[in-house]
N, C-alpha and C. Protein backbone atom coordinates (compact mmCIF):
# COMPACT_ATOMS: atom_id res chain seq x y z
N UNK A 1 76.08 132.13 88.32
CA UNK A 1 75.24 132.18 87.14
C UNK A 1 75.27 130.80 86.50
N UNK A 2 73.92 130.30 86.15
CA UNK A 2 74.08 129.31 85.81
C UNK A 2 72.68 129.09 84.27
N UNK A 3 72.53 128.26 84.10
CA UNK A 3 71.36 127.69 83.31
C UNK A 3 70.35 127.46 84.51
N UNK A 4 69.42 128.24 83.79
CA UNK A 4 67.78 128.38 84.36
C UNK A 4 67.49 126.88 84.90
N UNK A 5 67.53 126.85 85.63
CA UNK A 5 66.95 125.97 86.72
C UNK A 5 68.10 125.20 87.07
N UNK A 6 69.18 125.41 86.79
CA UNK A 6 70.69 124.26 87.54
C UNK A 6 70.99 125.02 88.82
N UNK A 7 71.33 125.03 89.58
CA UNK A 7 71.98 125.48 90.48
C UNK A 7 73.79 124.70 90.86
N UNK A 8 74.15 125.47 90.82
CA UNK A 8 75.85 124.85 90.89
C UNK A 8 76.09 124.61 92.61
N UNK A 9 76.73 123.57 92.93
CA UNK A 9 76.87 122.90 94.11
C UNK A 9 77.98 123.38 94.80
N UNK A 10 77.86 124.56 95.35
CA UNK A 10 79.44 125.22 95.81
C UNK A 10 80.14 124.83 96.76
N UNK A 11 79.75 124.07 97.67
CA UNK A 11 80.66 123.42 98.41
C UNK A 11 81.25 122.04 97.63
N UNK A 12 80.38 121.34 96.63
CA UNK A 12 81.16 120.71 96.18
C UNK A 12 82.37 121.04 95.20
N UNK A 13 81.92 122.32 94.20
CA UNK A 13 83.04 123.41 93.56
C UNK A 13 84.02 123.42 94.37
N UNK A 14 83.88 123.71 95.50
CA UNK A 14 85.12 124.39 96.50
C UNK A 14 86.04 123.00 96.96
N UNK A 15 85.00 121.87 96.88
CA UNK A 15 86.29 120.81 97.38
C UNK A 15 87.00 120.47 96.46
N UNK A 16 86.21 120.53 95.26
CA UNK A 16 87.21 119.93 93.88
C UNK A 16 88.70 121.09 93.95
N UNK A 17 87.96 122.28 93.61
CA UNK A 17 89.24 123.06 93.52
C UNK A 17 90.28 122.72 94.63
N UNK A 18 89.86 122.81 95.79
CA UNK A 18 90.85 122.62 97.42
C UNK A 18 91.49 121.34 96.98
N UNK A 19 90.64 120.53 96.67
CA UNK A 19 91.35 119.27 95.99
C UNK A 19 92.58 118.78 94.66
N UNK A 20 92.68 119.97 93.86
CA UNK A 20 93.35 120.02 92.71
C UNK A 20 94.70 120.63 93.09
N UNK A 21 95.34 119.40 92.59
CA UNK A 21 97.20 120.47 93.60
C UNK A 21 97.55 121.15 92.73
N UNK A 22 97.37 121.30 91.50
CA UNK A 22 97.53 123.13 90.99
C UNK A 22 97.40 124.46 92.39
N UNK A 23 96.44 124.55 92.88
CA UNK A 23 96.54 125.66 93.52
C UNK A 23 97.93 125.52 94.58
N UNK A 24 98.41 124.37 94.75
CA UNK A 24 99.74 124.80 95.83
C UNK A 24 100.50 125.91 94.64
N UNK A 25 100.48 126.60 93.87
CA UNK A 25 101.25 127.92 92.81
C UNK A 25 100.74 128.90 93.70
N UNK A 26 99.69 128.92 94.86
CA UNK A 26 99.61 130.07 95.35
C UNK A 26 100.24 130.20 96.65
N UNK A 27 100.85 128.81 97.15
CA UNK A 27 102.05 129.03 98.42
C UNK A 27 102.99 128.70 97.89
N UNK A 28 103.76 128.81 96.49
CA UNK A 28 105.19 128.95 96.50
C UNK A 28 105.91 130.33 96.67
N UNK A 29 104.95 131.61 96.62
CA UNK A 29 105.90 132.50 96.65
C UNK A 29 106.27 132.96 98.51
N UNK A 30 105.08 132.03 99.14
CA UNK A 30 105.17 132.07 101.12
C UNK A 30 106.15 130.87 101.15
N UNK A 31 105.92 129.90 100.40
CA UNK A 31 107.08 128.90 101.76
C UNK A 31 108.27 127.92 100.19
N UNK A 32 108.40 128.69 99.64
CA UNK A 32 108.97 128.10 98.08
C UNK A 32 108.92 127.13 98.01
N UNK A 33 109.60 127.13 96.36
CA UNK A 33 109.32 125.65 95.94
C UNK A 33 109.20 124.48 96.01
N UNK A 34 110.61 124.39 96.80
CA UNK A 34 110.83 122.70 97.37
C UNK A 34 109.50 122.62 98.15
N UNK A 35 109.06 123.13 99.22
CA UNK A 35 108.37 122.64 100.17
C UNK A 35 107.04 122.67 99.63
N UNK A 36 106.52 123.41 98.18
CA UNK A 36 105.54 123.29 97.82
C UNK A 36 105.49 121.87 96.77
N UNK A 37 106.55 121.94 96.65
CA UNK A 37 106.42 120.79 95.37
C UNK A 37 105.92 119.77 96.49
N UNK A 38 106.53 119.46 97.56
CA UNK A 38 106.74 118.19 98.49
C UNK A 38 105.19 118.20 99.14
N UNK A 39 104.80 119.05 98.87
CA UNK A 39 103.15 119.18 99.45
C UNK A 39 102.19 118.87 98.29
N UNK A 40 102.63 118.98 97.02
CA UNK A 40 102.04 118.80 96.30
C UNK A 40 101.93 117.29 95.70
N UNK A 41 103.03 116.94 95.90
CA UNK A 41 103.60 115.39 95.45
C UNK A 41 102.72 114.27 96.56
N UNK A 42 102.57 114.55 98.22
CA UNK A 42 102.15 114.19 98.34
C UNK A 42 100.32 114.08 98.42
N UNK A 43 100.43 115.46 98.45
CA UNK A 43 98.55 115.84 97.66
C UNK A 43 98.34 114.33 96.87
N UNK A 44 99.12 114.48 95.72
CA UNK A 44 98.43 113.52 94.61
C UNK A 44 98.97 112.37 94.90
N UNK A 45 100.37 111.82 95.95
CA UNK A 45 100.03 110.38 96.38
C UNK A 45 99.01 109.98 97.27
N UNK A 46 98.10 111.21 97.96
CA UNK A 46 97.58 110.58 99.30
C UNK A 46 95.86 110.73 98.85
N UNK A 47 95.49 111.63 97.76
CA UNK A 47 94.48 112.45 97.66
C UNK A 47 93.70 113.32 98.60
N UNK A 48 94.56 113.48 99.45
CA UNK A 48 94.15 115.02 100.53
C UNK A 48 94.38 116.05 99.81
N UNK A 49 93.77 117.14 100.17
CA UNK A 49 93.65 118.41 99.91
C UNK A 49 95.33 119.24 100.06
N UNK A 50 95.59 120.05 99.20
CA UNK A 50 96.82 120.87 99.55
C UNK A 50 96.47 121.55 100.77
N UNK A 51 95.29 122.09 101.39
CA UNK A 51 95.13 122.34 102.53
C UNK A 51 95.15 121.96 103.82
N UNK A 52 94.61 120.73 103.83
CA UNK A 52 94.99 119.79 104.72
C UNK A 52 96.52 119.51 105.16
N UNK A 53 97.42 119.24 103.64
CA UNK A 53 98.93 118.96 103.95
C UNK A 53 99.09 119.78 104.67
N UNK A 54 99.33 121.10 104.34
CA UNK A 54 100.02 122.61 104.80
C UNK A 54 99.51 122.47 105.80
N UNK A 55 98.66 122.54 106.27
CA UNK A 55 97.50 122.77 107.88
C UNK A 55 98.69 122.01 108.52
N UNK A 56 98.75 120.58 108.11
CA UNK A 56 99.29 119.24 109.05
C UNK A 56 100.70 119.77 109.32
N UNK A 57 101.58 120.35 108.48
CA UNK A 57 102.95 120.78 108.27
C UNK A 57 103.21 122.10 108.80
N UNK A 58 102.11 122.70 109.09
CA UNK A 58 102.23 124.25 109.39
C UNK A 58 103.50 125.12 108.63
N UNK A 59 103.32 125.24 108.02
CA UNK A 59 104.04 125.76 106.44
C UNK A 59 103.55 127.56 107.04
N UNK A 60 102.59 127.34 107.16
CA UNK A 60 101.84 128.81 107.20
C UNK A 60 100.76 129.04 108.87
N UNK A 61 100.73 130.31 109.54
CA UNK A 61 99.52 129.95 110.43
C UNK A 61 98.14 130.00 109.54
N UNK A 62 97.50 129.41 110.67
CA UNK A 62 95.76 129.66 109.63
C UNK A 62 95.55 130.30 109.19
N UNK A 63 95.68 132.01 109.51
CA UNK A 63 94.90 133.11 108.42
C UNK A 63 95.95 133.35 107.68
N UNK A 64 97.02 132.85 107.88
CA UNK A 64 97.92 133.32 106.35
C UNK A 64 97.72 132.13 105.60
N UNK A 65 97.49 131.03 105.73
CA UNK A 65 97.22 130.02 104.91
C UNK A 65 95.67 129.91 104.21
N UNK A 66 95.00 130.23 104.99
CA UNK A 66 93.41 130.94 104.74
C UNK A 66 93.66 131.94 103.43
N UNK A 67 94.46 132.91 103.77
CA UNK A 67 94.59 134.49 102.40
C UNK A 67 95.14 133.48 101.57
N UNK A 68 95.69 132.97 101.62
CA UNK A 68 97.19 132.45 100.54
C UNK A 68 96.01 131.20 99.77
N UNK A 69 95.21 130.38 99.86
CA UNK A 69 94.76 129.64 99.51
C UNK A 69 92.97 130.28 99.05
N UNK A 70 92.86 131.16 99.36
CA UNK A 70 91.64 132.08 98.99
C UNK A 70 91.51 131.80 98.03
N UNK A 71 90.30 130.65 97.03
CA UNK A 71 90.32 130.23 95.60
C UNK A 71 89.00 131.49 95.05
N UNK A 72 88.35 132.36 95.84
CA UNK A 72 87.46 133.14 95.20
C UNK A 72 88.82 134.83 94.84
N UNK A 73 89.68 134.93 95.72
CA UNK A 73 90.67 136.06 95.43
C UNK A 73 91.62 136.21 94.34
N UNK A 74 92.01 134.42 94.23
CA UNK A 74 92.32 133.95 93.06
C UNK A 74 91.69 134.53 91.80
N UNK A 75 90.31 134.22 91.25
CA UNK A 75 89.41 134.22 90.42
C UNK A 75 89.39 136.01 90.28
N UNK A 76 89.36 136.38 91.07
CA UNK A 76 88.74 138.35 90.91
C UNK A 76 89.63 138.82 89.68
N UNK A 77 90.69 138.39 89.85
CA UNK A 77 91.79 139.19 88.59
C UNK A 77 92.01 140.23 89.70
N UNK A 78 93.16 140.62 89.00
CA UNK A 78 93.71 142.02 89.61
C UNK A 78 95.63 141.63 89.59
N UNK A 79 96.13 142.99 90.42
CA UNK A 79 97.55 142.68 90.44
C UNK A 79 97.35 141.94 91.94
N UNK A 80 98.61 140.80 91.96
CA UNK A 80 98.43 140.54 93.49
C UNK A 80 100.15 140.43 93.57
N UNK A 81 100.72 140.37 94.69
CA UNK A 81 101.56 140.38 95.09
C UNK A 81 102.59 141.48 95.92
N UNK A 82 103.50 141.59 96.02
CA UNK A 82 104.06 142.66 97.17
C UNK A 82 103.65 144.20 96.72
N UNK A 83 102.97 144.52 98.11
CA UNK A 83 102.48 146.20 97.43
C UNK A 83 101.26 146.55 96.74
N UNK A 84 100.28 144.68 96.35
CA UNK A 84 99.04 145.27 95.95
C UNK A 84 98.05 145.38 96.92
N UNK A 85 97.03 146.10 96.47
CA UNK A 85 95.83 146.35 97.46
C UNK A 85 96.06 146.83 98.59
């Protein structure tokens, strides 16, 4: 939803977010802290994506790193964690 006649650029939405190392808070409770902080630290020395790091590090396989980084599952609200859904 936007203003009548804007259209919002969602792949560019999606890189900013993929790009913002805030979201590594959604792989600390899969591969904890230390190793998220250390993914995150270098996120913002290198400006790669927290996805990219993890991918490179295999922290996670793809579709668990795929669920775990899901920035639209994020957004829904709801309970998430052990036992929801």
């Amino acid at each position: 939803r936007a203003v009548d006649g804007l259209d919002a650029d969602r792949e560019r939405a999606l890189l900013l977010v993929e790009q913002s190392f805030p979201i590594i808070t959604a792989l600390v409770p899969k591969i904890g802290y230390d190793a998220a902080a250390d993914i995150a630290k270098e996120a913002v020395a290198t400006g790669r994506s927290v996805r990219e790091i993890a991918a490179e590090r295999n922290v996670l396989g793809p579709g668990e790193l795929d669920e775990a980084l899901d920035v639209r599952r994020m957004t829904e609200g709801g309970i998430v964690g052990p036992g929801a859904g």
